[in-house]
Protein backbone atom coordinates (compact mmCIF):
# COMPACT_ATOMS: atom_id res chain seq x y z
CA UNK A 1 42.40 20.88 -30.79
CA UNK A 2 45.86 19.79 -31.82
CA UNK A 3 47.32 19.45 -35.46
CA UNK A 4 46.63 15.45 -35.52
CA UNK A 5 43.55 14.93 -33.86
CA UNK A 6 42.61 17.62 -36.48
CA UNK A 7 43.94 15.83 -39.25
CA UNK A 8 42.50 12.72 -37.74
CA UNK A 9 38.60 13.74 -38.03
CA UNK A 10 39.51 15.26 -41.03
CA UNK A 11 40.04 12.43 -42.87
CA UNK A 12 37.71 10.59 -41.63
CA UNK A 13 34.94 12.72 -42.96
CA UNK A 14 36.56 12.51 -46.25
CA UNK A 15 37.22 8.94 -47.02
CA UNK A 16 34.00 7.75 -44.55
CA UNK A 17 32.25 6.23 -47.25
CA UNK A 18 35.42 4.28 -48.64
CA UNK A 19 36.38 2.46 -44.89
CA UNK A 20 35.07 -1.10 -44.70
CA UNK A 21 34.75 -2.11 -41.27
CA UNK A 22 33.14 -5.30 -41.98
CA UNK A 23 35.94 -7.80 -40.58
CA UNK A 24 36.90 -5.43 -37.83
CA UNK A 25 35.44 -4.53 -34.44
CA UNK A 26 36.92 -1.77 -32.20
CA UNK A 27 36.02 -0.56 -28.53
CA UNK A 28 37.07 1.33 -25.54
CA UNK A 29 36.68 -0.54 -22.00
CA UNK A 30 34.61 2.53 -20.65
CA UNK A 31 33.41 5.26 -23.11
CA UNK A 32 34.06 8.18 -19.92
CA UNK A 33 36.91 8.26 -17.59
CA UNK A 34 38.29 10.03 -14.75
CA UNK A 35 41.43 12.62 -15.42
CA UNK A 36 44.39 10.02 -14.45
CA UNK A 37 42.84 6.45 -15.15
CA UNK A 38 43.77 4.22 -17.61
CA UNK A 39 41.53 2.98 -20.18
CA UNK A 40 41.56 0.13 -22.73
CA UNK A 41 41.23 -0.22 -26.73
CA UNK A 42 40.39 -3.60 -27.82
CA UNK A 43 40.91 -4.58 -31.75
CA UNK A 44 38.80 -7.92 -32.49
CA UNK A 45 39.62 -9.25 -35.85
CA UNK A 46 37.98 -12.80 -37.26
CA UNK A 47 40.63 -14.56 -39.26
CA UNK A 48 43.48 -17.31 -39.78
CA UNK A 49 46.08 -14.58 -40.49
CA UNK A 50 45.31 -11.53 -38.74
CA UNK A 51 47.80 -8.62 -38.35
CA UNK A 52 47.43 -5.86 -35.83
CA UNK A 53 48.65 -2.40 -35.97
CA UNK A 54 51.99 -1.81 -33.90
CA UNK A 55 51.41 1.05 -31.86
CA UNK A 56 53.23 3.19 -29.71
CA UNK A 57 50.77 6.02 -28.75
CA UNK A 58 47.21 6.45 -29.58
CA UNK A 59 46.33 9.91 -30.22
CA UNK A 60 49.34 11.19 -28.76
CA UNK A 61 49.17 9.75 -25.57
CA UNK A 62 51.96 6.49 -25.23
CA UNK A 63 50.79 3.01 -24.72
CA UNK A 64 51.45 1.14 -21.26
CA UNK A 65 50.64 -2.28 -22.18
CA UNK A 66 49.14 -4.32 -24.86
CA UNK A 67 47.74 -7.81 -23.88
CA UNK A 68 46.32 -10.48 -26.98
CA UNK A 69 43.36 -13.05 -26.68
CA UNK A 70 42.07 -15.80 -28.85
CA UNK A 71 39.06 -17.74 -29.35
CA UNK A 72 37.74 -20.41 -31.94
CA UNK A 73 34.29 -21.50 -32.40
CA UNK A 74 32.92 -24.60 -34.50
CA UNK A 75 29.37 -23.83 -36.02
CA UNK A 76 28.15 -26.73 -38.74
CA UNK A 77 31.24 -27.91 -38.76
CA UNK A 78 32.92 -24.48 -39.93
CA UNK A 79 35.68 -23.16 -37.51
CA UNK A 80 35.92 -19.76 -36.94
CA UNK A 81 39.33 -18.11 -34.85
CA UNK A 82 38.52 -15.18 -33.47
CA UNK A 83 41.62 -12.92 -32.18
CA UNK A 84 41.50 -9.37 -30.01
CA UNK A 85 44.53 -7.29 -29.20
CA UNK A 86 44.35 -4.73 -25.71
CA UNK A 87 46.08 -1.25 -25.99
CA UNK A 88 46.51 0.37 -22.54
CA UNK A 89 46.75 4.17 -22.67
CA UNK A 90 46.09 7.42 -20.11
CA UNK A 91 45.11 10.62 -21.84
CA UNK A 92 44.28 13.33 -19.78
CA UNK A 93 41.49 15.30 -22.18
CA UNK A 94 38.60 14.28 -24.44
CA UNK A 95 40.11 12.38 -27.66
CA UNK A 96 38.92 11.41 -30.74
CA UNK A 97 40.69 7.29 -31.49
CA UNK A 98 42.08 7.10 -35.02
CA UNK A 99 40.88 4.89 -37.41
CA UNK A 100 43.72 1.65 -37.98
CA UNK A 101 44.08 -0.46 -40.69
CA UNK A 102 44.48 -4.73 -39.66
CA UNK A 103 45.44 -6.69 -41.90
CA UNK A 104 43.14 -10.09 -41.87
CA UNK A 105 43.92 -13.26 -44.61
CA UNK A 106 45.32 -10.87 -46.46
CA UNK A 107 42.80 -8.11 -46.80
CA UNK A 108 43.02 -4.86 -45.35
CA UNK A 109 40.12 -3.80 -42.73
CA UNK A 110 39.81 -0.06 -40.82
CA UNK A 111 38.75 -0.29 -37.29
CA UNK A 112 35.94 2.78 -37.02
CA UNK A 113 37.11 6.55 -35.17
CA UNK A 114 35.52 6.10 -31.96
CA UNK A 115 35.22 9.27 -28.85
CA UNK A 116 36.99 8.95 -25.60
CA UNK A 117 35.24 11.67 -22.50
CA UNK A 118 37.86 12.53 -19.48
CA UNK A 119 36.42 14.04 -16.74
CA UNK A 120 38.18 16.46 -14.77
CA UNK A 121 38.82 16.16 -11.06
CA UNK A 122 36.23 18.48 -9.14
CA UNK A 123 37.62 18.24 -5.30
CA UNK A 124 33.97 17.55 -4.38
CA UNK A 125 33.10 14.85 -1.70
CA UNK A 126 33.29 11.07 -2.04
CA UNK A 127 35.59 11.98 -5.21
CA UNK A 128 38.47 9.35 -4.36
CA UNK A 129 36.12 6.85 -4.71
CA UNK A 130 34.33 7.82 -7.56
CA UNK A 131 30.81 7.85 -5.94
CA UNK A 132 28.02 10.16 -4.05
CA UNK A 133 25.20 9.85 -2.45
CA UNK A 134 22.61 12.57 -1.85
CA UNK A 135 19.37 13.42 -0.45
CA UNK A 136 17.40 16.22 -1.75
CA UNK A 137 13.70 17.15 -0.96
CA UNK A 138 11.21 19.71 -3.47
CA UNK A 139 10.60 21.61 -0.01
CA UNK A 140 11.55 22.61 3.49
CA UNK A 141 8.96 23.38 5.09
CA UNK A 142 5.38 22.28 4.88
CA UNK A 143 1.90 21.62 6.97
CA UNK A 144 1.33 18.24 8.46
CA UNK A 145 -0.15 16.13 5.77
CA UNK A 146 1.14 18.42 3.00
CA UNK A 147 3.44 16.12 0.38
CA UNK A 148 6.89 16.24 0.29
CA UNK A 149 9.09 14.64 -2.29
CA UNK A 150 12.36 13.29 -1.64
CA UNK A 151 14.90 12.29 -3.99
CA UNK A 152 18.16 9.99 -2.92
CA UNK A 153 20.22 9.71 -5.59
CA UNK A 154 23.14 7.73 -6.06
CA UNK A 155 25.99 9.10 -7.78
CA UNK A 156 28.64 7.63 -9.95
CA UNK A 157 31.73 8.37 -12.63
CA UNK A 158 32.90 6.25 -14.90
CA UNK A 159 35.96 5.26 -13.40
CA UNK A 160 33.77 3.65 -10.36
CA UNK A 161 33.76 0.06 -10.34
CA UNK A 162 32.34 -2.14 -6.94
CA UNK A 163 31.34 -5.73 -7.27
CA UNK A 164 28.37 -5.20 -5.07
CA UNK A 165 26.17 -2.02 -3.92
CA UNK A 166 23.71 -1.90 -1.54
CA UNK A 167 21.79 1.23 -0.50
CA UNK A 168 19.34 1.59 2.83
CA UNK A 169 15.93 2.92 2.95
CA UNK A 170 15.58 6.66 4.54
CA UNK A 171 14.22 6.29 7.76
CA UNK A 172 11.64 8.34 7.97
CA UNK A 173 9.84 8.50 12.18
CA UNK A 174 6.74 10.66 11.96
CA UNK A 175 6.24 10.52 8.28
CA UNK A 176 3.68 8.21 6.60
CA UNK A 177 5.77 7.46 3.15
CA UNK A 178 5.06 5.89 -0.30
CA UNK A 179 7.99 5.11 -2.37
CA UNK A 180 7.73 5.97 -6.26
CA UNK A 181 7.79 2.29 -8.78
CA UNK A 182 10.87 3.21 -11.32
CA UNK A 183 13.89 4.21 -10.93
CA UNK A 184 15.28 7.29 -13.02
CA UNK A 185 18.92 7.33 -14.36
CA UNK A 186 20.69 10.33 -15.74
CA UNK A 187 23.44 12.25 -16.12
CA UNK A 188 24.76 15.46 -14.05
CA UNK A 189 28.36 16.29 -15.08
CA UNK A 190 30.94 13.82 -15.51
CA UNK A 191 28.29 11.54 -12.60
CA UNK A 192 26.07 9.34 -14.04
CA UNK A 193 23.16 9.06 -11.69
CA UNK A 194 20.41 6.65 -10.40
CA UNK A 195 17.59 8.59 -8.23
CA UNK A 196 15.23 6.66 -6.09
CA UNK A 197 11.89 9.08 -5.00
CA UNK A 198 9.95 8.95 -2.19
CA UNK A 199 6.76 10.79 -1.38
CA UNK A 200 6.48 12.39 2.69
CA UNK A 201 3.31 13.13 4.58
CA UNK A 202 4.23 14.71 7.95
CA UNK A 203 2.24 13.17 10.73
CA UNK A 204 3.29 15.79 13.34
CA UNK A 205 4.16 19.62 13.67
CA UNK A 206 7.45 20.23 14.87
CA UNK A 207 11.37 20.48 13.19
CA UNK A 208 13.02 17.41 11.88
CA UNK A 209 16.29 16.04 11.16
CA UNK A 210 15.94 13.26 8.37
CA UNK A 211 18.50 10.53 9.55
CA UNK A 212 20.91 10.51 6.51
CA UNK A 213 20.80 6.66 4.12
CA UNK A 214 24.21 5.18 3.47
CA UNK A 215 24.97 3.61 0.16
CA UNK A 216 27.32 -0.38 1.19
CA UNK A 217 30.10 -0.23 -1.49
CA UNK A 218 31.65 -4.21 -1.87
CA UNK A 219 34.90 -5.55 -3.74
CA UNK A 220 36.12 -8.92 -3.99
CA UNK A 221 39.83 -9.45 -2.69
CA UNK A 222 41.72 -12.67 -2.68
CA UNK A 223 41.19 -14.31 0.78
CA UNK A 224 43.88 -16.68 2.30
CA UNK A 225 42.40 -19.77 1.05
CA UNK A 226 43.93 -22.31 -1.86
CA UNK A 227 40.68 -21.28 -3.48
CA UNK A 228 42.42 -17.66 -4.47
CA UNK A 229 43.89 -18.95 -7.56
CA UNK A 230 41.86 -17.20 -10.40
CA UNK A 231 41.77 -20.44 -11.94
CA UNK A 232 38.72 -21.07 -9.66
CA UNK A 233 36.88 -17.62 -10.09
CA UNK A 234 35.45 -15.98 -7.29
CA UNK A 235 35.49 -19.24 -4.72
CA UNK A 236 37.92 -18.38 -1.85
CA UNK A 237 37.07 -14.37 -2.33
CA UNK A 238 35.85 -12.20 0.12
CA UNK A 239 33.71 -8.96 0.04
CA UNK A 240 35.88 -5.58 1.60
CA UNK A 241 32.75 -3.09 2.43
CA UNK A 242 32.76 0.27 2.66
CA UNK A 243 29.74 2.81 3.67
CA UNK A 244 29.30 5.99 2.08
CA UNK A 245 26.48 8.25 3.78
CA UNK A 246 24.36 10.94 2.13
CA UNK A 247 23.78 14.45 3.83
CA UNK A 248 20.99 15.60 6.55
CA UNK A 249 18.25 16.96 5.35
CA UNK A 250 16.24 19.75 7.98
CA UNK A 251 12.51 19.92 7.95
CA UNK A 252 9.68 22.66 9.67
CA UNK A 253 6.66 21.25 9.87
CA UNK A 254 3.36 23.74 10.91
CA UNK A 255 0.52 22.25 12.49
CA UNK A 256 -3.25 22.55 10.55
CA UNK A 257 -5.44 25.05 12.20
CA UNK A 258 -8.68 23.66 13.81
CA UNK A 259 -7.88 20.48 14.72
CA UNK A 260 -7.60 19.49 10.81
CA UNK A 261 -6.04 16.29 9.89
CA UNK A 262 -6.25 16.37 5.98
CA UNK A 263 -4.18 18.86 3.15
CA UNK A 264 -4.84 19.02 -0.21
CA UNK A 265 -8.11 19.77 -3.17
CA UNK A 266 -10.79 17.63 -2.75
CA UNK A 267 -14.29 17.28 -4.16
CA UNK A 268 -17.37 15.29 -2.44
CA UNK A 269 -20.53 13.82 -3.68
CA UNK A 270 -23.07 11.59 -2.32
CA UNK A 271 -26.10 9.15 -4.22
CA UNK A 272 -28.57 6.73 -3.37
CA UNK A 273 -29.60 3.58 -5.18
CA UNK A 274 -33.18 4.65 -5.41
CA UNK A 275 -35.17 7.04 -3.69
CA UNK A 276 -38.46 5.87 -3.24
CA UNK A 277 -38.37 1.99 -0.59
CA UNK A 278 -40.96 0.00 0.63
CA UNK A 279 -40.90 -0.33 4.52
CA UNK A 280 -37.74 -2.03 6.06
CA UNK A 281 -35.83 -2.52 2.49
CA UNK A 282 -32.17 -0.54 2.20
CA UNK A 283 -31.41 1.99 0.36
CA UNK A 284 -27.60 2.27 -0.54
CA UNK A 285 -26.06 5.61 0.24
CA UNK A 286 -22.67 5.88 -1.79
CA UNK A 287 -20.26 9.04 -0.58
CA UNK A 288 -17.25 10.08 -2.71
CA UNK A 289 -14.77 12.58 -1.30
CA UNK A 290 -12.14 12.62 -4.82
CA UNK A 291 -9.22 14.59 -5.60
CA UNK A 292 -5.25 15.25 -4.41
CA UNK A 293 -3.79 14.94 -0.85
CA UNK A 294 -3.09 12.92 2.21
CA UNK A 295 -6.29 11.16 1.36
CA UNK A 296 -5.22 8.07 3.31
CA UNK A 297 -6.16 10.10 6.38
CA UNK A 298 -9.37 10.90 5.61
CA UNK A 299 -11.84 9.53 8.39
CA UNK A 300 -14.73 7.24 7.92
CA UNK A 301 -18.26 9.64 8.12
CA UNK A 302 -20.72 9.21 10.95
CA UNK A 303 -24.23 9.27 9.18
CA UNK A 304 -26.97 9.80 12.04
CA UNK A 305 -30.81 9.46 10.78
CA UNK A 306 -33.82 9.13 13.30
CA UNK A 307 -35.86 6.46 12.85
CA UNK A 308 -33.89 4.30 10.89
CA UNK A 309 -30.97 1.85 11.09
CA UNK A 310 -27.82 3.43 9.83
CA UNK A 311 -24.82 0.68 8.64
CA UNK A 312 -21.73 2.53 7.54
CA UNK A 313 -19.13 -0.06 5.61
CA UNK A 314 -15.60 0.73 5.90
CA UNK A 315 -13.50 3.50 3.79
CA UNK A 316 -12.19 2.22 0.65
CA UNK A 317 -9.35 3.87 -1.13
CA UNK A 318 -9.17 4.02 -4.96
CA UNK A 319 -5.41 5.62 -5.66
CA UNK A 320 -4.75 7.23 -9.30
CA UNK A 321 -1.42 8.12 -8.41
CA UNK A 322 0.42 8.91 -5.12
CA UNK A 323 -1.38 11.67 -3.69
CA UNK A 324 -4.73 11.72 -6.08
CA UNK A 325 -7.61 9.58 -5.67
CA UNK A 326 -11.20 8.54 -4.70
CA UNK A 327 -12.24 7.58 -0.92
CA UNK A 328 -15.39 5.87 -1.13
CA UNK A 329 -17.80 5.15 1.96
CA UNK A 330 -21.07 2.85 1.25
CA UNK A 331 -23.44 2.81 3.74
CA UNK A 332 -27.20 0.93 4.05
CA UNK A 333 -30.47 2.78 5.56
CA UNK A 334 -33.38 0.73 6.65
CA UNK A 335 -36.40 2.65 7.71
CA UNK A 336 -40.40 2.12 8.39
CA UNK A 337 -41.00 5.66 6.97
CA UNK A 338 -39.83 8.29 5.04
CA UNK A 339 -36.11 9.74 5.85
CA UNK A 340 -34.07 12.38 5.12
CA UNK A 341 -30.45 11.95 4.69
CA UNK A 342 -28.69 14.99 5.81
CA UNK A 343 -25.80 16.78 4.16
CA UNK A 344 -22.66 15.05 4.60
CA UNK A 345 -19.75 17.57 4.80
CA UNK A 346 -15.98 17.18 5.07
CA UNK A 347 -13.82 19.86 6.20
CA UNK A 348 -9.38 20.42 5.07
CA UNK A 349 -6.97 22.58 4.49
CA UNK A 350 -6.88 24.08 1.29
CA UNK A 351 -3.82 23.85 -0.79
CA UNK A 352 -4.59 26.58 -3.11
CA UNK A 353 -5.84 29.29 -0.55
CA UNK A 354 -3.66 27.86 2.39
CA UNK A 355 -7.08 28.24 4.47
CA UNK A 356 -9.48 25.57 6.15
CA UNK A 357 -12.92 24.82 4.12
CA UNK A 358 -15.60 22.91 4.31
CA UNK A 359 -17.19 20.99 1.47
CA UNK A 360 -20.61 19.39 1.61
CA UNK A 361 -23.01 17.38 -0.17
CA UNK A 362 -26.87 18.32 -0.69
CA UNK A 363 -30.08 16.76 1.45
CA UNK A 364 -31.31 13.56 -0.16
CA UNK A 365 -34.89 13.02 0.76
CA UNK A 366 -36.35 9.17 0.57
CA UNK A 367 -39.93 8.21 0.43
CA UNK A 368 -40.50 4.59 1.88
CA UNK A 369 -44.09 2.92 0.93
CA UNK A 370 -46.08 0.50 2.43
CA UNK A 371 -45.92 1.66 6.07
CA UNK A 372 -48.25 1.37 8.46
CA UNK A 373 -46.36 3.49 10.81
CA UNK A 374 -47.71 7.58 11.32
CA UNK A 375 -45.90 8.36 13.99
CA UNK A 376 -42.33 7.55 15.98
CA UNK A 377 -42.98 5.02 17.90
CA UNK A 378 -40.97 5.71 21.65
CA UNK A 379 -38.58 3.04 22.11
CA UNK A 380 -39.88 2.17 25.83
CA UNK A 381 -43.49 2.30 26.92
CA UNK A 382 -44.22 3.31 30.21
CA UNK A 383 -47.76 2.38 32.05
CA UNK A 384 -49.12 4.44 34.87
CA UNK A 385 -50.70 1.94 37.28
CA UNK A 386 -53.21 3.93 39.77
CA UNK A 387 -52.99 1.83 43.17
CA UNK A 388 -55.99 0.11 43.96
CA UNK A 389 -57.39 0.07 47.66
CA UNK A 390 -56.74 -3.56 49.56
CA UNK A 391 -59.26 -4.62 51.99
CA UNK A 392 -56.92 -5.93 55.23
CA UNK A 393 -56.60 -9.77 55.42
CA UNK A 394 -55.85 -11.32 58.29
CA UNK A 395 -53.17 -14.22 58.84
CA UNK A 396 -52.12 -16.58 61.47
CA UNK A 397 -48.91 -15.24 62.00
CA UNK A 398 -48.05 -11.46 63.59
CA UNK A 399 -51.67 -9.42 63.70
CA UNK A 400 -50.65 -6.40 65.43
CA UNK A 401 -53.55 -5.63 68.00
CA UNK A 402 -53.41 -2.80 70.44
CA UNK A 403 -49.52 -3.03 69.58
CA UNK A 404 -49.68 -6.59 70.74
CA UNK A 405 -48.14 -9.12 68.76
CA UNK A 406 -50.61 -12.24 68.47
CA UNK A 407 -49.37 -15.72 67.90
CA UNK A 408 -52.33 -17.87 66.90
CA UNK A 409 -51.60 -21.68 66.67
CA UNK A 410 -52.74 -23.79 63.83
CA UNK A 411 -54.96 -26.72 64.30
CA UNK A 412 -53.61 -30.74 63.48
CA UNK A 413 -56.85 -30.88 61.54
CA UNK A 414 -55.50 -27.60 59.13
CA UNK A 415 -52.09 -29.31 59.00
CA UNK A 416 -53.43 -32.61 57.10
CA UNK A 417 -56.12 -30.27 54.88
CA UNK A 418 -52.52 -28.20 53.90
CA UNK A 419 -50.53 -31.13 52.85
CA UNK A 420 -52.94 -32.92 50.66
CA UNK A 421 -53.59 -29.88 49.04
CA UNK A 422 -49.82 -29.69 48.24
CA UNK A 423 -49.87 -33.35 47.27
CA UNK A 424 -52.66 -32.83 44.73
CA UNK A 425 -51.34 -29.63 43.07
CA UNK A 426 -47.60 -31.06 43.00
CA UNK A 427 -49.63 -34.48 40.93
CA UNK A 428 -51.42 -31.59 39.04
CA UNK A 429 -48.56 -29.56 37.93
CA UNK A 430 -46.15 -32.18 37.03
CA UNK A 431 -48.79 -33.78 34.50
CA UNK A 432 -49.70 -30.33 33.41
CA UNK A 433 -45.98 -29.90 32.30
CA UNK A 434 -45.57 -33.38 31.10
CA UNK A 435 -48.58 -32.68 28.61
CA UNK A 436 -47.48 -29.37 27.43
CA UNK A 437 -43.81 -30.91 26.54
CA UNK A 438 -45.36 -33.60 24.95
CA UNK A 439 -47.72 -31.31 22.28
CA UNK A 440 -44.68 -28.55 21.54
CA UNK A 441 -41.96 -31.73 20.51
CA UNK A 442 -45.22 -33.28 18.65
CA UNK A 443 -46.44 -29.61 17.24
CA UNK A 444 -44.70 -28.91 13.47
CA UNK A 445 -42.39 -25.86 13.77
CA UNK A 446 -44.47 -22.62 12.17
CA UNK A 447 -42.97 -21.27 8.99
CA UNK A 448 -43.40 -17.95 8.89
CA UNK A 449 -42.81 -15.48 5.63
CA UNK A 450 -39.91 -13.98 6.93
CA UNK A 451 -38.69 -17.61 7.84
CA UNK A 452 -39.12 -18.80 3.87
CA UNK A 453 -37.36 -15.60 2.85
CA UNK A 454 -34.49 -16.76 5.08
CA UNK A 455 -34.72 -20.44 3.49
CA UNK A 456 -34.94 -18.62 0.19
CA UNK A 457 -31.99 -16.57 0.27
CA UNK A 458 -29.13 -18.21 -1.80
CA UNK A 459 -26.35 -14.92 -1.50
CA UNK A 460 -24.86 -13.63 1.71
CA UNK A 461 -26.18 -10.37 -0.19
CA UNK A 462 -29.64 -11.65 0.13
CA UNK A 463 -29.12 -12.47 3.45
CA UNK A 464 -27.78 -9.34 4.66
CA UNK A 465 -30.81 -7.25 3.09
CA UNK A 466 -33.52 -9.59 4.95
CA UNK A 467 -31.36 -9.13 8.40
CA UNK A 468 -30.47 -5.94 8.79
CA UNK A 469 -34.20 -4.79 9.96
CA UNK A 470 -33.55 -7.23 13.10
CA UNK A 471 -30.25 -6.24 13.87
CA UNK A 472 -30.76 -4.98 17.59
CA UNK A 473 -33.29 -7.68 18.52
CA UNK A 474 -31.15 -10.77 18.98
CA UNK A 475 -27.64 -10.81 19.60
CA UNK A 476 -27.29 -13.93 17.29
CA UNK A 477 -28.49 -11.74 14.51
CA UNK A 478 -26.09 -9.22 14.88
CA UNK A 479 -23.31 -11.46 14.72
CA UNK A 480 -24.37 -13.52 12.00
CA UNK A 481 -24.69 -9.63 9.96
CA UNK A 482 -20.95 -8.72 11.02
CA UNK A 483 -20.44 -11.99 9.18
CA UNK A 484 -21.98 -11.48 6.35
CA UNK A 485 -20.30 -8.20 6.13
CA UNK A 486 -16.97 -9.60 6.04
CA UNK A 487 -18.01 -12.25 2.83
CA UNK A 488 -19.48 -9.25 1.07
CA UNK A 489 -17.14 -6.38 1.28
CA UNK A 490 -13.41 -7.87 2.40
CA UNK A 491 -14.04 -11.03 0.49
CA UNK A 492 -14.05 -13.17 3.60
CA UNK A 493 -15.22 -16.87 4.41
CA UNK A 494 -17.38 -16.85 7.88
CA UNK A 495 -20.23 -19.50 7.98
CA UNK A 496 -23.29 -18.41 8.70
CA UNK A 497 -25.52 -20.81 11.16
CA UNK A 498 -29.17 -20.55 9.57
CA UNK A 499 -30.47 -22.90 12.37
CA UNK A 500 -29.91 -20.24 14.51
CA UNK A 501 -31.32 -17.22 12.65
CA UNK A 502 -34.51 -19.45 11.99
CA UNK A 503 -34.97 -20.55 15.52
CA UNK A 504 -35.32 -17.06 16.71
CA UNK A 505 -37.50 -16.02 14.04
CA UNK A 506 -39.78 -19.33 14.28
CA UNK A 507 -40.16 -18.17 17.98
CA UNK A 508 -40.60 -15.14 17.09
CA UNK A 509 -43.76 -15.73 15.07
């Protein structure tokens, strides 16, 4: 520290309490610079008569250029003149500004000391301009599905100044990726930094070369139209780009043993709604696999119960943060008699023992009431039909005799019997037919219970419940469940055509 700048903070400890900067503003244009720029203290004094300090160096270092601006405001009728003075100096080291005295309507005001930063020149890439990019990751080398987090952070000193920046996306081929909300500024050096984060899950084994972002760097220059004059701001300017990329970044990715898609620490459980049903009602299964991974890839579970209709819903994910969370899988059971759900189990690879395991939930047993069902009923009945002996009849046409071949011919009086006979049951059959038609379109339709549940059932819900039973016995039904599905559980709109589910079960019986 010199003699001055020591005298400097010296007396501005002791005669601190004494200053009155209540008429006087002071500031620096940037508060750290670059070794070699130029930087800018601006006095602002509020006054008719206001009387700035003539100075020739500030803290030792000369001054290049001094510029003055004015500015007068009418409140309430009051008029205020506001008046700031520019000094233009270079130091080349951390200083400490001096406290001035400005003289305003006759009063004397002290600006307050204020602290200049120079940074020193490193050498380092991207320097000229003032700016870096880079990409950083927490680890090189992981198993497929194992997180990765990437950083790309954008680096800047003081002295940097662009009137537009514009930085790409990573791109990331054979990595699922989820990009962090918030971005996190700091300081490293004489850079002040902005880091963007990104979270990797490798899709593939193999090594990688992560395609380097670019940061677009944009100042205005005057363009050649009459537009240029600064009178008329930025019309008639043009954007100069420049790109500034960030650095590679190498990746080894090892494959999961067994044919395992999923990394991380997980947890599973699995409940019913009730364990005791009466015949052909659902019970709800609900299966929870919860903890921290690639839990996006986790695989919807095939449930597989005899005797009973198994509908699985779709996975739903419930995230807590990037890689923690709760996959949830509902599925509904119908059955005529009592079921056991088997355990459900779920096998990864363990991040803590960096070895495959296999989690699983317990049995759940279900006891459904009102059955009249013992046994399993076979899902196709076969009948054994003993062939009965036939007593030869003869006909008119090709009676084999002594391997002859006999032609008899029929008699005119056989011809006339044959086609009144026709006549008379054509007659017969057509008012048969005609009578029938008549007493079904005259008959009331039969309403059945299950058909005044259906009329009943105000909730797609409701509906579903009273369906699912039927589901492989009319393809109508099934369709109109798929339906229903989508209204319950991804909030969807389908109609449902009750004409058509009633129709079946009014035939039904």
């Amino acid at each position: 520290m010199n003699l001055n700048l020591g005298k400097t903070i010296l007396v501005w400890i002791l005669f601190l309490p004494l200053i009155s900067w209540a008429g006087v503003t002071a500031k620096l244009s940037k508060k750290i610079i670059y070794n070699g720029d130029q930087v800018r203290l601006i006095i602002e004094a509020e006054g008719e008569d206001i009387k700035f300090p003539d100075l020739v160096d500030i803290a030792g270092y000369p001054v290049v250029g001094t510029s003055n601006r004015s500015s007068t405001t009418i409140i309430n009728g009051d008029m205020k003149k506001t008046i700031s003075k520019s000094y233009v100096f270079q130091p080349d080291k951390d200083v400490v500004i001096p406290v001035y005295k400005v003289v305003v309507d006759g009063v004397d005001e002290m600006t307050p000391p204020l602290k200049l930063r120079v940074a020193k020149a490193s050498g380092a890439i991207g320097i000229k301009d003032g700016v870096r990019l880079e990409m950083s990751v927490d680890k090189k080398e992981a198993y497929v599905g194992e997180p990765i987090t990437l950083n790309l952070t954008f680096k800047s000193l003081p002295n940097a100044h662009y009137d537009k920046i514009e930085l790409s996306e990573p791109e990331l081929k054979k990595f699922w990726t989820k990009k962090v909300n918030g971005l996190k500024q700091g300081v490293d050096g004489d850079y002040t930094t902005q880091t963007y984060q990104y979270v990797l899950f490798p899709q593939e084994d193999g090594n990688f070369t992560l395609k380097p972002p670019f940061v677009r760097l944009g100042t205005r220059v005057a363009g050649s139209s009459a537009f240029s004059d600064p009178f008329f701001g930025n019309i008639g300017m043009r954007m100069n780009w420049k790109k500034l990329f960030a650095n590679e970044v190498k990746l080894h990715i090892k494959p999961l043993p067994n044919n395992l898609e999923v990394y991380g620490d997980f947890r599973i459980s699995a409940s019913v709604d009730k364990q005791e049903v009466k015949a052909n009602k659902p019970v709800n299964l609900t299966i929870d696999v919860m903890g921290q991974g690639n839990i996006e890839d986790i695989q919807k579970f095939k449930i597989d119960i005899p005797n009973a209709v198994v509908y699985s819903d779709e996975l739903k994910v419930s995230n807590s943060g990037i890689t923690k969370g709760v996959v949830t899988q509902k599925v509904a059971i119908v059955a005529d008699r009592d079921f056991t759900i088997p355990p459900i189990s779920f096998s990864y690879f363990d991040a803590k023992t960096k070895k495959p395991k296999t989690i699983k939930t317990e049995a759940i047993k279900v006891k459904v009431t009102g059955s009249t069902t013992k046994s399993a009923v076979p899902n196709k009945i076969e009948q054994k039909v003993e062939p009965k002996s036939v007593e030869p009849v003869e006909t008119n046409v090709n009676k084999v005799e002594n391997n002859t071949t006999v032609i008899r011919k029929s008699q005119p009086v056989d011809k006339m019997l044959w086609y009144i006979l026709g006549l008379v049951s054509g007659v017969a059959l057509t008012l048969l037919g005609w009578l029938m038609l008549k007493k079904v379109k005259g008959r009331k339709k039969r309403e059945t219970p299950m058909v005044k549940k259906i009329k009943k059932a105000k909730t797609d819900k409701a509906l579903f419940e009273l369906l699912l039973p039927y589901r492989d016995e009319d393809i109508a039904i099934k369709e109109s469940l798929l339906k229903l599905e989508k209204n319950i559980y991804a909030s969807g709109s389908e109609k449902i055509d009750k004409d058509e589910i009633l129709e079946f079960f009014e035939e039904r019986g």
